[in-house]
Protein backbone atom coordinates (compact mmCIF):
# COMPACT_ATOMS: atom_id res chain seq x y z
CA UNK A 1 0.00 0.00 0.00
CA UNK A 2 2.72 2.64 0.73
CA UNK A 3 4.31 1.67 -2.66
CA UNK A 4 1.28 2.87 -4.17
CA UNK A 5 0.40 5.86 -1.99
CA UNK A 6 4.61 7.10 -3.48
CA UNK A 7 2.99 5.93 -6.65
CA UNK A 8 0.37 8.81 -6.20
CA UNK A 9 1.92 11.31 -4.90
CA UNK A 10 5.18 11.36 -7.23
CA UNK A 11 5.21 14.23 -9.26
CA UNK A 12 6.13 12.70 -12.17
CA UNK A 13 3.03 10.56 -11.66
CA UNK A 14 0.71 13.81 -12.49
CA UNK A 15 2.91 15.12 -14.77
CA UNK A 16 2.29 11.98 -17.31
CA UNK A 17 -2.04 12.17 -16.17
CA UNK A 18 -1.94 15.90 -17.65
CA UNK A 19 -0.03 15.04 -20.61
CA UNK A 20 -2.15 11.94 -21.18
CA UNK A 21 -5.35 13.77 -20.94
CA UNK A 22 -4.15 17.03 -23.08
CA UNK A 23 -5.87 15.63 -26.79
CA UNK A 24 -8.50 14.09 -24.58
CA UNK A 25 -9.56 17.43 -23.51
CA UNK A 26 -9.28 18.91 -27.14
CA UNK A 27 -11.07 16.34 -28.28
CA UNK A 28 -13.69 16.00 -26.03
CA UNK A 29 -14.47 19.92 -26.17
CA UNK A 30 -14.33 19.37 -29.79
CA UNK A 31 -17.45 16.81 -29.69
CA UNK A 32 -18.90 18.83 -27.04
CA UNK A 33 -19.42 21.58 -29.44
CA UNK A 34 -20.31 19.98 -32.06
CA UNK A 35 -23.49 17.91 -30.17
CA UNK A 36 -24.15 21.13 -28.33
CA UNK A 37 -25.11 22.70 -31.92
CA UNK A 38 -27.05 19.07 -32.16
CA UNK A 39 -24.56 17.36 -34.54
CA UNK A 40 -23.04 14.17 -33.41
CA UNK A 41 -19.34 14.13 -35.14
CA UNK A 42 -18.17 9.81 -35.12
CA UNK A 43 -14.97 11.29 -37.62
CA UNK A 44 -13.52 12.58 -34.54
CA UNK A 45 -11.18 9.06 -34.85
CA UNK A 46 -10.04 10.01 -38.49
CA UNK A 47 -10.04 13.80 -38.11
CA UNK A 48 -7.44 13.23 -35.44
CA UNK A 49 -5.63 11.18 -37.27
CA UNK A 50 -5.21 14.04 -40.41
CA UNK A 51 -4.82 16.51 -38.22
CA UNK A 52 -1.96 14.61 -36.53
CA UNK A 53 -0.37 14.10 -40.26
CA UNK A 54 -1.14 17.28 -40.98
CA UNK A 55 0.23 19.21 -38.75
CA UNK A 56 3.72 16.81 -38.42
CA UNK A 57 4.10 16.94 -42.03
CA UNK A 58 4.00 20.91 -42.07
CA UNK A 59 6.76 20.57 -39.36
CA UNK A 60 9.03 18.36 -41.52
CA UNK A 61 8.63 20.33 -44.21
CA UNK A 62 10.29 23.28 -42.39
CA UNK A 63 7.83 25.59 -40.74
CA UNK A 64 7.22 26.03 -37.51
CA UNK A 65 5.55 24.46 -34.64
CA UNK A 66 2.64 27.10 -34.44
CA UNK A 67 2.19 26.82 -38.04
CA UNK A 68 2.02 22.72 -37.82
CA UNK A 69 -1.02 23.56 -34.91
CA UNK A 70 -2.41 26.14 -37.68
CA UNK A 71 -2.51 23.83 -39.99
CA UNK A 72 -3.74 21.16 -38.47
CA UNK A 73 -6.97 23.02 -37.12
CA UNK A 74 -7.44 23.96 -40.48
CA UNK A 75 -7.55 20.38 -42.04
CA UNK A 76 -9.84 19.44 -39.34
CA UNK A 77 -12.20 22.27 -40.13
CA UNK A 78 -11.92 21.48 -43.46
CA UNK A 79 -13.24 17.73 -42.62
CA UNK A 80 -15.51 19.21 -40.13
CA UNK A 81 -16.77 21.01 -43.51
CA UNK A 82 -17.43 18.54 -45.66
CA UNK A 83 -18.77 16.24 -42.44
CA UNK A 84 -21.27 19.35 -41.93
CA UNK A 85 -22.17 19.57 -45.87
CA UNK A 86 -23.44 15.79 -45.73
CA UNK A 87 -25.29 15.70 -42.06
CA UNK A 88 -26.90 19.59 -41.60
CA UNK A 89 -27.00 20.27 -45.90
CA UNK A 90 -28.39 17.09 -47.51
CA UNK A 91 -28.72 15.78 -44.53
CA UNK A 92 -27.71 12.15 -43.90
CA UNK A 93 -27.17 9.56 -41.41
CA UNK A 94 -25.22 11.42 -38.80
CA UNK A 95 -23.84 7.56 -37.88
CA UNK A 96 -23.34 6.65 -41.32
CA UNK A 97 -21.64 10.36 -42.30
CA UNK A 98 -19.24 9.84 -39.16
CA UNK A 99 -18.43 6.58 -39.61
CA UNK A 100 -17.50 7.23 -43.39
CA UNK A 101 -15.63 10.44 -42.26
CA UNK A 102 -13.29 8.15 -40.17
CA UNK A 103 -12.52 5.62 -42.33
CA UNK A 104 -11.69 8.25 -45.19
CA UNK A 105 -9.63 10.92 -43.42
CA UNK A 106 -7.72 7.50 -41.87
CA UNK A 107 -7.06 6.44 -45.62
CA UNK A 108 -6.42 9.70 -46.60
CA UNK A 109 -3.80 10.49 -44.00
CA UNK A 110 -2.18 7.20 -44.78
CA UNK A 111 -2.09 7.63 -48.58
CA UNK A 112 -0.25 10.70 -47.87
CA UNK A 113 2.34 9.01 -45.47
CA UNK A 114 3.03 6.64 -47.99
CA UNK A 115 3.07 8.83 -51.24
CA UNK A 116 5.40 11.32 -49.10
CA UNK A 117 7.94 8.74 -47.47
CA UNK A 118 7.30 5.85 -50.11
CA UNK A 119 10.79 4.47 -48.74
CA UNK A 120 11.62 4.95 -45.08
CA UNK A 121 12.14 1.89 -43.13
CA UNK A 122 11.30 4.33 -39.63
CA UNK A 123 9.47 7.04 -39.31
CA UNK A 124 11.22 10.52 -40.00
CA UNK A 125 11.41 12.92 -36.76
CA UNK A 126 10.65 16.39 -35.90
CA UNK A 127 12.14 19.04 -33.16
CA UNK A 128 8.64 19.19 -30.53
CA UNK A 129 7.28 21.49 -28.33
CA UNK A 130 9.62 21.58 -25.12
CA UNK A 131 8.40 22.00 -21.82
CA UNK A 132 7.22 25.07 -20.13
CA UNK A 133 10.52 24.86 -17.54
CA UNK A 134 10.13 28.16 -16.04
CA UNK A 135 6.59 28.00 -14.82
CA UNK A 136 6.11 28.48 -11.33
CA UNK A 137 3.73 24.84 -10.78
CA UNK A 138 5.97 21.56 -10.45
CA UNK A 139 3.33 20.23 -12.77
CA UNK A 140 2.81 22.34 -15.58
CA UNK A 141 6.49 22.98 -15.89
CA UNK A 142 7.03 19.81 -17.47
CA UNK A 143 4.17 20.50 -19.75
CA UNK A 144 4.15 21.77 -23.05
CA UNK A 145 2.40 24.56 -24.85
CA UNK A 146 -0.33 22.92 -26.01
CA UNK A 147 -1.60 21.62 -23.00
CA UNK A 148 -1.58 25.16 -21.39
CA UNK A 149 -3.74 25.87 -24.53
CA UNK A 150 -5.93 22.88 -23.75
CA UNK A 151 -6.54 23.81 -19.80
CA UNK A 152 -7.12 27.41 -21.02
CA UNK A 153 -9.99 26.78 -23.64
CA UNK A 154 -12.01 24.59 -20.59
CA UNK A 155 -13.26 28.12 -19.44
CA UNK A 156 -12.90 30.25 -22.44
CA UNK A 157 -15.56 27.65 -24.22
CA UNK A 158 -17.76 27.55 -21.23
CA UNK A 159 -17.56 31.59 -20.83
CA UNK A 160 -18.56 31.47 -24.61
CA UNK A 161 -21.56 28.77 -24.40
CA UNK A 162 -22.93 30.45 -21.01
CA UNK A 163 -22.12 33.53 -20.93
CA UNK A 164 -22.00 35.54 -24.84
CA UNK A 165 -25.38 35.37 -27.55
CA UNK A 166 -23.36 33.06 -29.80
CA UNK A 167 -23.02 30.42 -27.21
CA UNK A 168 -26.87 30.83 -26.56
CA UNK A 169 -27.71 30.81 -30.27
CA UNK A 170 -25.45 27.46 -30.48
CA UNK A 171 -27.32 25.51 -27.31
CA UNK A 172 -30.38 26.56 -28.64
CA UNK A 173 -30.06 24.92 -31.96
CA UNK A 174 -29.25 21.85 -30.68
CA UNK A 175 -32.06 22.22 -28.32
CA UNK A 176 -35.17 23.84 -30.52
CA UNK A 177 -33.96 25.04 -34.00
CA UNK A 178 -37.28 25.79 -35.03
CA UNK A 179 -36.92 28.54 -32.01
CA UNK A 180 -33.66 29.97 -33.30
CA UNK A 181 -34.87 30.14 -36.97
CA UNK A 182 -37.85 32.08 -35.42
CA UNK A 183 -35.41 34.83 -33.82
CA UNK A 184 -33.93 34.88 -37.59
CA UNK A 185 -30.80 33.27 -37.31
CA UNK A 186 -29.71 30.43 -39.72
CA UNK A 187 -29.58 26.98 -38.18
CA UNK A 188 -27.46 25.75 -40.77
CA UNK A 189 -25.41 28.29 -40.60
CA UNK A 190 -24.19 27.87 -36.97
CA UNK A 191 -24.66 24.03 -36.96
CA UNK A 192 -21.75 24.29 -39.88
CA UNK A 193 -19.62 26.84 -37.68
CA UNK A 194 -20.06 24.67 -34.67
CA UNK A 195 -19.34 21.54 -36.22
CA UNK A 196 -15.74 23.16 -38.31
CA UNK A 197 -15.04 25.01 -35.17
CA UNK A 198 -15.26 21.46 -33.05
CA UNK A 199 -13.35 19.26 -35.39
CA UNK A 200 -10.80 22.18 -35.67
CA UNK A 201 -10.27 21.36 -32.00
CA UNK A 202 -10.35 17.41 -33.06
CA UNK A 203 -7.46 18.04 -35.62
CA UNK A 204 -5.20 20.12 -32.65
CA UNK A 205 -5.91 17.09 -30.49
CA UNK A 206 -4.16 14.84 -33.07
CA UNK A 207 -1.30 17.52 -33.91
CA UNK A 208 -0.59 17.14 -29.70
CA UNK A 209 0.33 13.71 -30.46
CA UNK A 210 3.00 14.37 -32.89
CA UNK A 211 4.20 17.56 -32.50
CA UNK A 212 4.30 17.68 -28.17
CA UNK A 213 3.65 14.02 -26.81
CA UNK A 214 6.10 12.20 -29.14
CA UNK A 215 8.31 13.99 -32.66
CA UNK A 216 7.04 11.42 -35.45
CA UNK A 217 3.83 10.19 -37.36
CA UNK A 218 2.75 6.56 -36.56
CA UNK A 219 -0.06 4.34 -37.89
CA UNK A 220 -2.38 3.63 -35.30
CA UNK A 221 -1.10 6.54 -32.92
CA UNK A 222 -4.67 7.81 -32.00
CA UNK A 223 -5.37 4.60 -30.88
CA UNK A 224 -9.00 5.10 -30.04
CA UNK A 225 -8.38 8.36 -28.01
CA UNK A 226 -11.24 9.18 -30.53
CA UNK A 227 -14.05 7.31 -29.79
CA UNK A 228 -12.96 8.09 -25.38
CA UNK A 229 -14.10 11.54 -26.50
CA UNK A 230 -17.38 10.85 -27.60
CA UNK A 231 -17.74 8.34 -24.50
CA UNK A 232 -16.40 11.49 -22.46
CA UNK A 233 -19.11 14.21 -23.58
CA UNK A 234 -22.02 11.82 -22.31
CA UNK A 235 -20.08 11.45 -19.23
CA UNK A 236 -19.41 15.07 -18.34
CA UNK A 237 -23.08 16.06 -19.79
CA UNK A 238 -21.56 18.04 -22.04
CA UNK A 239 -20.44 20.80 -19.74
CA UNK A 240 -16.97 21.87 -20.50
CA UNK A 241 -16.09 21.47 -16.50
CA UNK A 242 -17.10 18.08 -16.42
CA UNK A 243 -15.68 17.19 -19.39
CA UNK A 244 -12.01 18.38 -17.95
CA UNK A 245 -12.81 16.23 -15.22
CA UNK A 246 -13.63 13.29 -17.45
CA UNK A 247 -10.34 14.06 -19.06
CA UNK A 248 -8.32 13.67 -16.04
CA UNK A 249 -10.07 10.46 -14.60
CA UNK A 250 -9.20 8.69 -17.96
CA UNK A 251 -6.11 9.82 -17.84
CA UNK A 252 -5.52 8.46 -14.64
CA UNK A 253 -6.52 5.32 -14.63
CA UNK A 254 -4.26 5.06 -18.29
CA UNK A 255 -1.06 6.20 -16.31
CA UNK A 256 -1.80 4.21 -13.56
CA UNK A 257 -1.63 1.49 -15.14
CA UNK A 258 1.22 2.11 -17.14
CA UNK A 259 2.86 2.67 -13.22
CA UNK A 260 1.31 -0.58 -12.28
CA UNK A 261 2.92 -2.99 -15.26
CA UNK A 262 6.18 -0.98 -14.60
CA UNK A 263 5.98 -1.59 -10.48
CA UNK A 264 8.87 -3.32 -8.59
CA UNK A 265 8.45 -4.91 -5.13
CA UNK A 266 5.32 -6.03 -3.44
CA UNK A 267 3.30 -4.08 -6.63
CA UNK A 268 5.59 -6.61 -8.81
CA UNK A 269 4.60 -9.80 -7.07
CA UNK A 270 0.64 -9.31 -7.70
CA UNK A 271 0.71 -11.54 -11.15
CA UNK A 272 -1.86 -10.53 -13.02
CA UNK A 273 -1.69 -10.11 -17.16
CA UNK A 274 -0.71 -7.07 -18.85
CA UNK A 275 -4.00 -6.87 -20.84
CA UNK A 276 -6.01 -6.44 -16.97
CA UNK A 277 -3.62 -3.33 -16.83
CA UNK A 278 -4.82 -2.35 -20.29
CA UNK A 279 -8.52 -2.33 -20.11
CA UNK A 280 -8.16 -0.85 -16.40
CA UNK A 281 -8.62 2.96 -17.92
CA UNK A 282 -11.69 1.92 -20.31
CA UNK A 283 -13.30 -0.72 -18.03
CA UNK A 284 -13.70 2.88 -15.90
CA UNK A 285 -14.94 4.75 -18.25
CA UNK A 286 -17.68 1.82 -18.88
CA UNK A 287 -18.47 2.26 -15.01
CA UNK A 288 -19.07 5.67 -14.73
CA UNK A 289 -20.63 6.08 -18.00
CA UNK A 290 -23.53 3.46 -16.75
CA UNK A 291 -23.42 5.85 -13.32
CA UNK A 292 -23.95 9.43 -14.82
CA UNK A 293 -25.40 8.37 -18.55
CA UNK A 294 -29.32 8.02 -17.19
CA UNK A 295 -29.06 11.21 -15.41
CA UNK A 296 -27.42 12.62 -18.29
CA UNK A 297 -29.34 15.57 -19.62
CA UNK A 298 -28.58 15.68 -23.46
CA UNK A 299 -29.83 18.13 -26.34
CA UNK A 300 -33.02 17.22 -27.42
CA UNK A 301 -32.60 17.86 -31.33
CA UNK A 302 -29.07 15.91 -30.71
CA UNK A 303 -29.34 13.91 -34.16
CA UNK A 304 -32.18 15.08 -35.43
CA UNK A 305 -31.81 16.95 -38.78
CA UNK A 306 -33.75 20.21 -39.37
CA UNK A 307 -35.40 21.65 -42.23
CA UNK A 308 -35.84 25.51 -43.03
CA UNK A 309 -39.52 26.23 -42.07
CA UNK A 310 -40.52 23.15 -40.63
CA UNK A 311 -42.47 23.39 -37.51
């Protein structure tokens, strides 16, 4: 037991949570505004995963780190675009459109990997983000820029959404949209922004991954960080508070059991199998989605797709 209480209290303990729950909280604010606006957004898997390209690729190419971030926010937008043209436009199957958006932004980024590096036996590197060293918190100073950026845009999204007409206009037309077309605003118009807008956020989440947490582009690097999101929103009720919260309890459990496999002396002799360590993190998630999800209040024209003019 004391092995694990020094587990817990180790700085470098909460140092690896915060970094493993930085593109979980991009990501997860990036769903949350898209459902808020009533759009659920499944390509959050493969919209990662271009964004991640993306944005390492710019990097390699010679520009900087900010520009790589730039970038990648725009090629998620862009996704978040043409998602938005075929759910809130036509509209389609928001399942079917998201699904489809994952599986070609996946291809997509991996056509581009190969057609780029058609010969590499490893994947090239890039100079990252370095840590913050000079910040004051023990914390955060091992932290990058990006997941200052991430902790920062908790409360500057729920400011917006609570507190400013645009955030109103956005919960009400995933609430009532025949309510917001009646005050003359388009609901297509800020379903689109709120859906480019989130998967912007989706695409910085995946540039974290390549151009802060590790300095190359791997296949399979999102690893279903995607999908955790999406579990996430439901979870925190998709309040940007609770979904920070969500963020950190994942992340938790994920480095905790990377401490656990890791473990020397009594923590060492409790022989269990690697994969029990592995589904620890998501075998929580399961358990306090089936807590919170029936209480869960969620937008009531959440995937439902509107029509101008009808009542």
């Amino acid at each position: 037991m004391s092995e694990l209480l020094d587990l817990l209290t180790a700085a470098p303990f909460w140092v690896a949570v915060l970094r493993i729950a930085t593109p979980l909280i991009l990501g997860t604010l990036g769903v949350l505004l898209c459902e808020r606006a009533g759009v659920l957004n499944l390509g959050i898997e493969g919209i990662m995963v271009a964004g991640a390209f993306a944005g390492w690729l710019t990097v390699y190419l010679g520009h900087g780190l900010w520009t790589g971030v730039l970038v990648a926010a725009l090629c998620g937008a862009l996704l978040g675009g043409l998602h938005s043209v075929l759910t809130v436009l036509l509209p389609l199957s928001q399942h079917v459109a998201g699904l489809g958006m994952t599986l070609f932004a996946t291809s997509l980024a991996s056509y581009a990997y190969r057609v780029s590096f058609p010969k590499v036996e490893r994947p090239p590197t890039i100079e990252p983000f370095a840590p913050l060293l000079d910040l004051p918190v023990p914390v955060l100073n091992q932290q990058t820029a990006l997941t200052l950026l991430a902790l920062a845009l908790v409360p500057i999204i729920g400011w917006m959404l609570y507190r400013t007409p645009l955030g109103l206009a956005i919960r009400m037309v995933g609430e009532n949209p025949a309510a917001v077309e009646g005050q003359g605003l388009s609901v297509a118009r800020l379903r689109v922004g709120a859906v480019m807008a989130g998967s912007a956020l989706m695409g910085v989440a995946g540039a974290f991954l390549t151009l802060s947490a590790f300095n190359a582009f791997y296949f399979n690097m999102v690893n279903g960080r995607g999908w955790v999101c999406v579990a996430l929103v439901v979870f925190a009720s998709w309040r940007p508070g609770k979904a920070l919260f969500g963020a950190l309890l994942f992340a938790f459990f994920d480095a905790l059991q990377l401490r656990l496999q890791q473990a020397g002396g009594v923590l060492a002799q409790i022989e269990l199998p690697y994969q029990f360590y592995l589904m620890l993190p998501y075998l929580m998630a399961i358990v306090a989605l089936v807590l919170v999800a029936r209480r869960a209040s969620y937008p009531q024209a959440l995937m439902k797709p509107y029509r101008k003019g009808e009542r």
